[in-house]
Structure formats: structure tokens, C-alpha cells
C-alpha atoms as a PDB file:
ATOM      1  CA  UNK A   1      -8.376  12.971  23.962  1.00  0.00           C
ATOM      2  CA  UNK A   2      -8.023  13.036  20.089  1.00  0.00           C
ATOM      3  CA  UNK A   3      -8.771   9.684  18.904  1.00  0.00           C
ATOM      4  CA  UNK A   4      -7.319   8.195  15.842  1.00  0.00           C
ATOM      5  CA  UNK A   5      -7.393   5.881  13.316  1.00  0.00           C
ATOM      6  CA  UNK A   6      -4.719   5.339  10.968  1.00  0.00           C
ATOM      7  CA  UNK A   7      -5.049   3.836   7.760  1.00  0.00           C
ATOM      8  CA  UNK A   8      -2.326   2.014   6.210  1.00  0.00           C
ATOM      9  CA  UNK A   9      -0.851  -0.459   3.072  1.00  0.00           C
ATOM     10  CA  UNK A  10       2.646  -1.906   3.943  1.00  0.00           C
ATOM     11  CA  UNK A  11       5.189  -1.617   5.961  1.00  0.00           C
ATOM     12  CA  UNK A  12       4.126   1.106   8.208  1.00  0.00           C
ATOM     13  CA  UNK A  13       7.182   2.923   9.433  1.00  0.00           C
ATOM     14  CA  UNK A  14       4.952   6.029   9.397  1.00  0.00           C
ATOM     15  CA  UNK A  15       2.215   4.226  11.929  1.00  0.00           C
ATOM     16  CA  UNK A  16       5.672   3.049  13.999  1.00  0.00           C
ATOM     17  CA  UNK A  17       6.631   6.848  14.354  1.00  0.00           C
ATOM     18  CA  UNK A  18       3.249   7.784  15.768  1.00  0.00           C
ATOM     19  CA  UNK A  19       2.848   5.051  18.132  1.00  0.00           C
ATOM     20  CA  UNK A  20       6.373   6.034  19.446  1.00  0.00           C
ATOM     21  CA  UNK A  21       6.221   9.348  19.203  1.00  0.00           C
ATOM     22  CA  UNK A  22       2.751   8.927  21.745  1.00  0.00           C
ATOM     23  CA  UNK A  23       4.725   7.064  23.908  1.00  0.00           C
ATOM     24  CA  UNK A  24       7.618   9.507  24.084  1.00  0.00           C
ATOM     25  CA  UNK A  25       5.224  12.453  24.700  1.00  0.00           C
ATOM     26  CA  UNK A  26       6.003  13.872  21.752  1.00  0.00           C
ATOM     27  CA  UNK A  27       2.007  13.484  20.349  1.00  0.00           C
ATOM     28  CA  UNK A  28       0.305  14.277  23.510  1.00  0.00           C
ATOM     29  CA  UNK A  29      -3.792  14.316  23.991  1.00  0.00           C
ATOM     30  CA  UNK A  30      -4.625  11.603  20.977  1.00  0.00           C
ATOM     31  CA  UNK A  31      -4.705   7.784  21.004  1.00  0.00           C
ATOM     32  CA  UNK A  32      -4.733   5.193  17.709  1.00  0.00           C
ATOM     33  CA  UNK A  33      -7.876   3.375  18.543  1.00  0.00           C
ATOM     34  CA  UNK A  34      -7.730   1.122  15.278  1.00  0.00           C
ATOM     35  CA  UNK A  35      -5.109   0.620  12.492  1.00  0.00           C
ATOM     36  CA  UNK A  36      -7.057  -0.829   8.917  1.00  0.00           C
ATOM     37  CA  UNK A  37      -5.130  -1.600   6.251  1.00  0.00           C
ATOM     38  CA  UNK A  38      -6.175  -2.988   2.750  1.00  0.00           C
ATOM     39  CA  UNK A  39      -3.843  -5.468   2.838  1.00  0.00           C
ATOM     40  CA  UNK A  40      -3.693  -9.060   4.967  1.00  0.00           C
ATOM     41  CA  UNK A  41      -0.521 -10.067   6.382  1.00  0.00           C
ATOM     42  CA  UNK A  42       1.260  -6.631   6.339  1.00  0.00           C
ATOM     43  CA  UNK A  43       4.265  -5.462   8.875  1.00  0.00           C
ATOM     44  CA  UNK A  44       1.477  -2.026   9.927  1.00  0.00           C
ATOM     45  CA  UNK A  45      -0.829  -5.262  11.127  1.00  0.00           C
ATOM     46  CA  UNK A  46       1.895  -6.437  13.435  1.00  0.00           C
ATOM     47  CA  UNK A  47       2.951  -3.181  14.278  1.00  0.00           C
ATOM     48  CA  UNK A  48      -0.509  -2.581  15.683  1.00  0.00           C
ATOM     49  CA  UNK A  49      -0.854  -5.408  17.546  1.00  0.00           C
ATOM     50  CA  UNK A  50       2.045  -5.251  18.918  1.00  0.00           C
ATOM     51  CA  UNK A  51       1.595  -2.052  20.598  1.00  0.00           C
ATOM     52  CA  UNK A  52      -2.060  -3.547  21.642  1.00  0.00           C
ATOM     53  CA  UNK A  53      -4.477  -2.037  19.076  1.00  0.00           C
ATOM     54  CA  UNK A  54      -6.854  -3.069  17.282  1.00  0.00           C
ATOM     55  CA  UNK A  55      -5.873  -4.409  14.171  1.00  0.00           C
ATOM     56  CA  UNK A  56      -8.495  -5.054  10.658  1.00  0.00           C
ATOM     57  CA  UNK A  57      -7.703  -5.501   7.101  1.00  0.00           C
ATOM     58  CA  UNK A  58     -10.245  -4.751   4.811  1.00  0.00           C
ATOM     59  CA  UNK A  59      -8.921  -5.371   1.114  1.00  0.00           C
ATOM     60  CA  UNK A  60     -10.984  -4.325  -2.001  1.00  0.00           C
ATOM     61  CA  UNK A  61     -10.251  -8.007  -3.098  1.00  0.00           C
ATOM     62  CA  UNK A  62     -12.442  -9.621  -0.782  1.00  0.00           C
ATOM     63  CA  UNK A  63     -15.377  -7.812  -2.311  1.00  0.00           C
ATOM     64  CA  UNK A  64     -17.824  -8.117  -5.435  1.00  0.00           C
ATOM     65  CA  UNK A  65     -17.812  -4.493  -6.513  1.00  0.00           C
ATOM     66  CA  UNK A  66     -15.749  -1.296  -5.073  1.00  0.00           C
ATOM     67  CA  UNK A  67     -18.599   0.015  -3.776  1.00  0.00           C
ATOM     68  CA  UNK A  68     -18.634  -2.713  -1.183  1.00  0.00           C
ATOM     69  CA  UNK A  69     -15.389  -2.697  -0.299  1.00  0.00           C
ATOM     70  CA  UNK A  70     -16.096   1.310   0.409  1.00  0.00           C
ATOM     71  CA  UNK A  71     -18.827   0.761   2.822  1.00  0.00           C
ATOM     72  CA  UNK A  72     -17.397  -1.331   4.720  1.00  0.00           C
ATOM     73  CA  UNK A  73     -14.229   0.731   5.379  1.00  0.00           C
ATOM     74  CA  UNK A  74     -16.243   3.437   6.179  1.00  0.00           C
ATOM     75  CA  UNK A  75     -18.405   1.249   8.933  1.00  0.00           C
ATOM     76  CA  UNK A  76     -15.742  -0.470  10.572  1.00  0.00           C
ATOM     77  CA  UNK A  77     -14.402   3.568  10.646  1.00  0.00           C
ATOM     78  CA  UNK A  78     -17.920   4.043  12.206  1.00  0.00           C
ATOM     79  CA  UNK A  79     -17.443   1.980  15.018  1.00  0.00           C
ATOM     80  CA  UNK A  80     -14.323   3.991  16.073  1.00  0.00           C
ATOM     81  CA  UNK A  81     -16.028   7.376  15.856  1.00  0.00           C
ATOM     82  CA  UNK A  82     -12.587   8.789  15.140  1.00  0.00           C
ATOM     83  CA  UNK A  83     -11.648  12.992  15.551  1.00  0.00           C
ATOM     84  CA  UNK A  84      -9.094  11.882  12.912  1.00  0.00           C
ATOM     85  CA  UNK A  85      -8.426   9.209  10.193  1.00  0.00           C
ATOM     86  CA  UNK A  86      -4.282   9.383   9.086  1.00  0.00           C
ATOM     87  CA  UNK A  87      -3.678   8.019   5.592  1.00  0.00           C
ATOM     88  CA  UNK A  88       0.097   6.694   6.796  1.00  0.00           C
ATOM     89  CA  UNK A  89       1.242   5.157   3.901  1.00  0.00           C
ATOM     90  CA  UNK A  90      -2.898   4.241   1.851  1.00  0.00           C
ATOM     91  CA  UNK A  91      -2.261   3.417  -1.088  1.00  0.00           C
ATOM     92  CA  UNK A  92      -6.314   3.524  -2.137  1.00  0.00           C
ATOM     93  CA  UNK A  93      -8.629   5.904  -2.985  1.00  0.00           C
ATOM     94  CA  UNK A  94     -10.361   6.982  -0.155  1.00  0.00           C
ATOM     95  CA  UNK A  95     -14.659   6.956  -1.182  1.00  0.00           C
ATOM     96  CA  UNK A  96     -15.824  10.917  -1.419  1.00  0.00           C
ATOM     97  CA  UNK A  97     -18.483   9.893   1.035  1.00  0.00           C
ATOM     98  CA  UNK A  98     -15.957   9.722   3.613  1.00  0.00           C
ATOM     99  CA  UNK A  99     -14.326  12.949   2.330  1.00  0.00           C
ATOM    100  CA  UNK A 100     -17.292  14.337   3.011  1.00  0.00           C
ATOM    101  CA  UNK A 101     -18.526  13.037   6.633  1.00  0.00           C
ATOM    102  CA  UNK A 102     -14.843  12.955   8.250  1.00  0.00           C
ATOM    103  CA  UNK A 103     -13.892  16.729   6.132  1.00  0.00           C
ATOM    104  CA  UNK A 104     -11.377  18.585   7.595  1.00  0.00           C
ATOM    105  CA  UNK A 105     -10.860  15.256   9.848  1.00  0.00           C
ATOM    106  CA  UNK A 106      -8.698  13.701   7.571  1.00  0.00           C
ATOM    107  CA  UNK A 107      -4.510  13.912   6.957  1.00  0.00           C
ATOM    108  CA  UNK A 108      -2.593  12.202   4.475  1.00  0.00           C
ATOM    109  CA  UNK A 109       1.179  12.052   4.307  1.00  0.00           C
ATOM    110  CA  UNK A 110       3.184  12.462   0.805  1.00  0.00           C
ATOM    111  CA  UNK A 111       6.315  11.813  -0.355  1.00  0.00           C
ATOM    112  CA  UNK A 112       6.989  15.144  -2.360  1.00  0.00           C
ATOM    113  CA  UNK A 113       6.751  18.807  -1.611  1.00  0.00           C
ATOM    114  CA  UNK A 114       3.777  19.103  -3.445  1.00  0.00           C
ATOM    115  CA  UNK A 115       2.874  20.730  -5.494  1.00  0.00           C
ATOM    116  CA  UNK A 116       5.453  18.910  -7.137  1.00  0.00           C
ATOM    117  CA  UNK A 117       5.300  15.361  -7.870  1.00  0.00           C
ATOM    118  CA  UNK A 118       1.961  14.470  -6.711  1.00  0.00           C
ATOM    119  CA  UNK A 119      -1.369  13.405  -8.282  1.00  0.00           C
ATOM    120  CA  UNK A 120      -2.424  10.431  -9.770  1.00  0.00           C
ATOM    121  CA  UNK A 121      -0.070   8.082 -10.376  1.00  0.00           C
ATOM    122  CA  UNK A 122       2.714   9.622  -7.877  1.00  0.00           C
ATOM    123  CA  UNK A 123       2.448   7.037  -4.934  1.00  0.00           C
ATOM    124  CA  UNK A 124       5.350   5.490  -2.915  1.00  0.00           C
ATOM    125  CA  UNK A 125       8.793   4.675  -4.388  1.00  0.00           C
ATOM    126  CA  UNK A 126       6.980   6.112  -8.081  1.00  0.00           C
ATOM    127  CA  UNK A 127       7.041   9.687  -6.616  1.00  0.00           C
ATOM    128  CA  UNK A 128      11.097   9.004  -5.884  1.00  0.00           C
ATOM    129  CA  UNK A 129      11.544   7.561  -9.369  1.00  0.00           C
ATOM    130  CA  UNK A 130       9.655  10.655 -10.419  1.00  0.00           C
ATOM    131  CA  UNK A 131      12.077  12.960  -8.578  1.00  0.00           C
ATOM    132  CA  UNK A 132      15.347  11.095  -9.980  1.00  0.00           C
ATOM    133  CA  UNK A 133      14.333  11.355 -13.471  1.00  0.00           C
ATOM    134  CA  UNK A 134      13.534  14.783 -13.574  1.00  0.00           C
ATOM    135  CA  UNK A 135      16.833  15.387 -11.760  1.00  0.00           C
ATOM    136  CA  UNK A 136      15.908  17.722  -8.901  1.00  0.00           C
ATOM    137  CA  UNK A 137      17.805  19.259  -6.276  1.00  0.00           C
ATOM    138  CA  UNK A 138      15.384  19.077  -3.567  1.00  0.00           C
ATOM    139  CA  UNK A 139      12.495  16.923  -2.906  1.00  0.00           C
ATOM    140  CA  UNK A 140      10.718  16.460   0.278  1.00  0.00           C
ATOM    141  CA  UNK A 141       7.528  15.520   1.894  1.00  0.00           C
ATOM    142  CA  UNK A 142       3.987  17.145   2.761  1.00  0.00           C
ATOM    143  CA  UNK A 143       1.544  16.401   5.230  1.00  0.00           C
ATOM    144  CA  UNK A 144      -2.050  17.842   4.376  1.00  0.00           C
ATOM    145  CA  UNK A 145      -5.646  17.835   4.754  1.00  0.00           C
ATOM    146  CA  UNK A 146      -7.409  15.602   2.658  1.00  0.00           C
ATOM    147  CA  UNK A 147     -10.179  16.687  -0.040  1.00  0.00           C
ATOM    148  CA  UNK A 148     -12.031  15.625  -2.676  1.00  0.00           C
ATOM    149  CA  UNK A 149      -8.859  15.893  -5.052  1.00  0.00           C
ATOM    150  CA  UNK A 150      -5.392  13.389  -4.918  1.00  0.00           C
ATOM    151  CA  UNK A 151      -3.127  15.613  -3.396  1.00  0.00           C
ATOM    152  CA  UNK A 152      -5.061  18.685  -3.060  1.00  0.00           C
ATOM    153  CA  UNK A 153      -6.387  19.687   0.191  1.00  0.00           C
ATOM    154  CA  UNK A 154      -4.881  22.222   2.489  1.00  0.00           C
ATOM    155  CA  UNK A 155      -1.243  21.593   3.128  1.00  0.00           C
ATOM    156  CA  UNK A 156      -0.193  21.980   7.222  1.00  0.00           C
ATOM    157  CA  UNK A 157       3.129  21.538   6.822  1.00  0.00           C
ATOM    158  CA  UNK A 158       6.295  20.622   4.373  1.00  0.00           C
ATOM    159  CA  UNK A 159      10.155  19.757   4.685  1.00  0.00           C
ATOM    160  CA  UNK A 160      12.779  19.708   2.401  1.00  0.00           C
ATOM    161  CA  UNK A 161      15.445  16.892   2.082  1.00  0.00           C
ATOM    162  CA  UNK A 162      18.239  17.589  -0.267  1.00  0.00           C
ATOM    163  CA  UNK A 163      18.647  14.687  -3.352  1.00  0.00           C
ATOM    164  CA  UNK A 164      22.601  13.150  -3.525  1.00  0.00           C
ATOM    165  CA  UNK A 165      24.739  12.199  -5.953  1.00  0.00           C
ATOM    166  CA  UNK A 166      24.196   8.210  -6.705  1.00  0.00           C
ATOM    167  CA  UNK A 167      20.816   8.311  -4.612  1.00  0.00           C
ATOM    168  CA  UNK A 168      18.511   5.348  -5.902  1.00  0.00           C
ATOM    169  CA  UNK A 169      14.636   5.257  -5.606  1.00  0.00           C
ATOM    170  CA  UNK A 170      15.114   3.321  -2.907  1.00  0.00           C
ATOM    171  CA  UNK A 171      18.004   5.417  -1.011  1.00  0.00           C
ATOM    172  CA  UNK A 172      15.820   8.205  -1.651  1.00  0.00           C
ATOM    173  CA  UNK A 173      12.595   7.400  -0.040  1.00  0.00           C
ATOM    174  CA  UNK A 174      14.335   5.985   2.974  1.00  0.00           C
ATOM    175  CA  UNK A 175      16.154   9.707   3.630  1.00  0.00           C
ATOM    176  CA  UNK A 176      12.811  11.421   3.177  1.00  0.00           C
ATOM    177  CA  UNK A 177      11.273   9.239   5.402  1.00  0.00           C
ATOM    178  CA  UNK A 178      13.808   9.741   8.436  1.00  0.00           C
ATOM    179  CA  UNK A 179      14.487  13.430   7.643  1.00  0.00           C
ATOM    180  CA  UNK A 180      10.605  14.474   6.731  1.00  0.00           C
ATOM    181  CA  UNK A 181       8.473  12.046   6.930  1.00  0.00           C
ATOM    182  CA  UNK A 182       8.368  10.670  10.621  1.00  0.00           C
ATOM    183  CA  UNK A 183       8.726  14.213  11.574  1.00  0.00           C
ATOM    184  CA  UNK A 184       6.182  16.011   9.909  1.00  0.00           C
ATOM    185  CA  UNK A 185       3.037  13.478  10.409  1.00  0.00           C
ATOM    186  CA  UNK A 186       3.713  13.416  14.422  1.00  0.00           C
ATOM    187  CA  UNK A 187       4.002  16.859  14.719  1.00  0.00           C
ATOM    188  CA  UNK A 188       0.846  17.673  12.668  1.00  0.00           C
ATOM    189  CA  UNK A 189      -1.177  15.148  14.927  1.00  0.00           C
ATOM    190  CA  UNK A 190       0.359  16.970  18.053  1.00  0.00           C
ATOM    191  CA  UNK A 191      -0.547  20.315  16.781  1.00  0.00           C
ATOM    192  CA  UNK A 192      -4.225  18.913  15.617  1.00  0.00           C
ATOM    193  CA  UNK A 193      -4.927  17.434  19.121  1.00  0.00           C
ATOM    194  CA  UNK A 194      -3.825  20.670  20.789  1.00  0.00           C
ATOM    195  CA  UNK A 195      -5.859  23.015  19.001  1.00  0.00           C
ATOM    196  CA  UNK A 196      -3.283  24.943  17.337  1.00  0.00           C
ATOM    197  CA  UNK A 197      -4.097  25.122  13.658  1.00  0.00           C
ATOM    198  CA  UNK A 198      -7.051  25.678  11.456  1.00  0.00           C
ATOM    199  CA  UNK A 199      -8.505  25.434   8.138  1.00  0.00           C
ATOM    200  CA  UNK A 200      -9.887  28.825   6.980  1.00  0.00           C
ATOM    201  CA  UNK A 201     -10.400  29.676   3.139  1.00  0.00           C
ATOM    202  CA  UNK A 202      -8.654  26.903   2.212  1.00  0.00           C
ATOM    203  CA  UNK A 203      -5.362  27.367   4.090  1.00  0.00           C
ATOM    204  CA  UNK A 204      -4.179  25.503   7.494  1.00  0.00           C
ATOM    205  CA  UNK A 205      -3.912  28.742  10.018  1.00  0.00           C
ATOM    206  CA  UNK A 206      -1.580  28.154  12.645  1.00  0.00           C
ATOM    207  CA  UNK A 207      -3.091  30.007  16.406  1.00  0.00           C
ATOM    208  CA  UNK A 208      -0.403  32.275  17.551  1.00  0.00           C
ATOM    209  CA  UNK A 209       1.342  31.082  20.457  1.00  0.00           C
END
């Protein structure tokens, strides 16, 4: 049993559409044995809870230096000796150190098809502002392995969603989270706890069925 720990800011529709998609079979052989989040009093808190697991918020505020705040992420991440940590919605820079120790162990989900519209500085309804101003066609999301660079590591999988006349930032990110989003970071955790892709040379290798 894959067990996972999910890391998360706001809202957390993403965390919603893993804990359902678990319970609908649709992510079989993994658990969430801990949500974090680095902010108290968040809708991902009562999310977790909710669906009975455990729940911590660990904000950078609470802390003298960001150093601090880094180590203790990473030990209360300890004490869940997760197979994988899911940045569903993190808005903060994850410490190298833990690049390192969980590598090839952790997944982030973005709003764009990178690499388009990703980096520093392209983070939630930004990366839709982003897309809207340059006046794409197509934008999308991405669902990768997380490295030492924002936005870099080896991407598992991508979907399109088409941009509309009259969209707003807001319109926007809601469409790519139905139509990409809660699709693509289930079915990456699915295919993780299953066995059926790899990282080799830098690339996600998906095992022939």
C-alpha cells in the first residue's frame, strides 16, 4: 500500500479529488496518511478531517528563520515515512533537502502545459492571468516529478483544455481544474502505486501493458 502525504495551501479541490477518487476505486493500492498545509484555518484542513486524516498546518510564519520552518515540515513528513509527498495546490518552496531524501518520491500538479507558463512567479490564478494576456488558444495542466528546479522535473503526464471567448482568470482555472486537473493528479497516483511508470534519463517511462 502506497502511502501518501499530500501537501497543500487553500482550498484543496485537488486533495478532494484524491480522497474521492480512493474511495471510488479509481486510485487503488495508496492511502493519504497526513494532509500539511502552510496555512491555519484552510478548507484542505477540513477536507482532511473530514474524511478522518490527519490534519497539521505548519506555516513559515510561526517560525524565526525559514530554515526552521523547513525542518520541521520535513520531520512531521518523517513521522509519516511516506512512498509519496503530492504538492496539491503548495504554494511554497519545497527545502532541496527534501528534494533530495524523498527524489523521485515527489509529484507536483501545475496549472499550465509546461513548458509554458511555469517557473517562478507562475502559481495559481497568476499562471491563468498569464495565459489570458498572452492570448493563447490552449492551455492546460501538468502533473510531474519534482526536482531541484520550479517546474522542472520529469513530466508524467499533460492535458489540454481549450481557452473561450470572454473566459476570466477565474473561469479559466476552474475549467482546467475539472477538465485536467482532478484527472491527471489521480491517475498519476494510480499509475505510481501500481508500478506502471518510471523515471529513466530524465523521462517518466510508462511499463507496457
Amino acid at each position: 500500500m502506497l502511502r501518501v502525504v499530500v501537501l497543500v495551501s487553500g482550498g484543496g479541490t485537488n486533495l478532494q479529488a484524491i480522497i474521492d477518487s480512493i474511495e471510488a476505486g479509481r486510485i487503488t493500492n495508496a492511502q493519504i496518511v497526513a494532509v500539511i498545509s502552510n496555512n491555519p484555518g484552510v478548507k484542505s484542513l477540513e477536507r482532511a478531517e473530514k474524511a478522518g486524516i490527519p490534519a497539521f498546518c505548519i506555516s513559515p510564519k510561526d517560525f524565526e528563520r525559514r530554515e526552521l520552518f523547513h525542518e520541521a515540515l520535513l520531520a512531521r513528513l518523517d513521522e509519516y515515512e511516506p512512498d509519496l509527498v503530492v504538492l496539491a495546490g503548495f504554494l511554497v518552496r519545497i527545502p532541496e533537502e527534501m528534494v533530495h531524501k524523498y527524489s523521485s518520491r515527489i509529484i507536483n500538479i501545475h496549472p499550465s502545459l509546461i513548458p509554458s507558463f511555469c517557473g517562478v512567479g507562475y502559481y495559481g490564478l497568476k499562471v491563468h492571468e498569464k495565459v489570458l494576456e498572452r492570448g493563447v488558444k490552449v492551455t492546460g495542466a501538468t502533473v510531474h516529478f519534482v526536482n531541484e528546479g520550479m517546474d522542472e522535473g520529469p513530466i508524467i503526464a499533460q492535458k489540454a483544455v481549450y481557452v473561450e471567448q470572454g473566459d476570466t482568470p477565474q473561469i479559466l482555472q476552474r475549467r482546467v481544474m475539472e477538465q485536467a486537473e482532478w484527472q491527471l493528479l489521480p491517475a498519476a497516483i494510480d499509475d505510481i502505486a501500481n508500478g506502471r511508470i518510471r523515471v529513466a534519463e530524465g523521462k517518466v517511462i510508462r511499463k507496457e501493458d
